[in-house]
Protein backbone atom coordinates (compact mmCIF):
# COMPACT_ATOMS: atom_id res chain seq x y z
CA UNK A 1 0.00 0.00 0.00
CA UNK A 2 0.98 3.77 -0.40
CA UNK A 3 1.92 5.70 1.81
CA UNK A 4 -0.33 8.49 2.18
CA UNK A 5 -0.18 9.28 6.31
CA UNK A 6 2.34 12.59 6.90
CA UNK A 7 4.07 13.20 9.90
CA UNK A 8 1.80 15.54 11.71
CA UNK A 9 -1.05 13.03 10.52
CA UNK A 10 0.91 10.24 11.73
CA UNK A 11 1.97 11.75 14.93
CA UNK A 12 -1.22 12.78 16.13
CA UNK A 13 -2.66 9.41 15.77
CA UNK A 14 -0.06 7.63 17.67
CA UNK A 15 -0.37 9.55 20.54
CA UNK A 16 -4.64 9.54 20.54
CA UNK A 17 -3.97 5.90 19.44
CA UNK A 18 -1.33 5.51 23.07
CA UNK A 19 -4.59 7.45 24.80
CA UNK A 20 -7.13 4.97 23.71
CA UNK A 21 -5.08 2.14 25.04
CA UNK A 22 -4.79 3.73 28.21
CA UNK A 23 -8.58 4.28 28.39
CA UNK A 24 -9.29 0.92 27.48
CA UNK A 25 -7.22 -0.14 30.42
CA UNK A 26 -8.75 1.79 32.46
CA UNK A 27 -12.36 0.28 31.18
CA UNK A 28 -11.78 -3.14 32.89
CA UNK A 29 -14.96 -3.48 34.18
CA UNK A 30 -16.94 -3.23 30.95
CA UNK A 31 -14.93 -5.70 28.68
CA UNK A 32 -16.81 -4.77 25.01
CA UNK A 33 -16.26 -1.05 25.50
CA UNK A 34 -12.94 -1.39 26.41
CA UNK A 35 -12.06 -4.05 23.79
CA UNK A 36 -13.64 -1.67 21.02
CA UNK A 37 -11.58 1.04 22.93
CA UNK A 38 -8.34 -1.17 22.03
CA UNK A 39 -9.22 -1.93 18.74
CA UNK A 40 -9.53 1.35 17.61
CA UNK A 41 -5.98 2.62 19.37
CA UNK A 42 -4.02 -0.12 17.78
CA UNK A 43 -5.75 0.68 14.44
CA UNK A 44 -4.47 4.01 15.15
CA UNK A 45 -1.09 2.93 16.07
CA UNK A 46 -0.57 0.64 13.38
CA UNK A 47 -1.50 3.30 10.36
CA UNK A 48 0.88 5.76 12.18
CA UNK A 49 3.83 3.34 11.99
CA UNK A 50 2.79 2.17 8.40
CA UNK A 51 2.27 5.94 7.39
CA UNK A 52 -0.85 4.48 5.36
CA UNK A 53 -4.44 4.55 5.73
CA UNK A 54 -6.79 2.69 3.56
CA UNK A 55 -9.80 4.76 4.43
CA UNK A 56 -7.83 7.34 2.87
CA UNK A 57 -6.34 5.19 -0.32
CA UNK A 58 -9.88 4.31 -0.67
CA UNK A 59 -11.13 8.54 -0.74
CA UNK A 60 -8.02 9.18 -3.05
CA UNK A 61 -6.96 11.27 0.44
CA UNK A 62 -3.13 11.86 1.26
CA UNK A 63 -1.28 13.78 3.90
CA UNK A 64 1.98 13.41 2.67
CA UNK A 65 3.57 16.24 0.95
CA UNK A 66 3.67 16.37 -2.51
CA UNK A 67 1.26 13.29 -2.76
CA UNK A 68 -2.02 15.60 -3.59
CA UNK A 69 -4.07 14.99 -6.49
């Protein structure tokens, strides 16, 4: 996949990605919330340290300098 996440982009959704795992941690007693919690942060995580988003390859959406269309 290309990359299409830039570094504010990317930066910005590792750390709300890092808060989201914290929350769902601190959701323990209500297991779905927090599991959707988790799921969500390491989505978040994981496009940061990719630097690609396929919700945005799928709009035709980049970030990255010098990757608009």
């Amino acid at each position: 996949m290309e990359k299409n996440v830039g570094t504010l982009d990317a930066v910005v959704r590792f750390i709300v990605g890092v808060g989201l795992l914290v929350l769902a941690l601190m959701l323990a007693g209500r297991p779905f919330l927090a599991l959707g919690t988790a799921v969500v942060g390491l989505l978040l995580i994981g496009t940061a340290a990719a630097r690609a988003c396929p919700l945005y390859a799928a709009l035709g959406l980049s970030t990255r300098r010098g990757t608009a269309e």
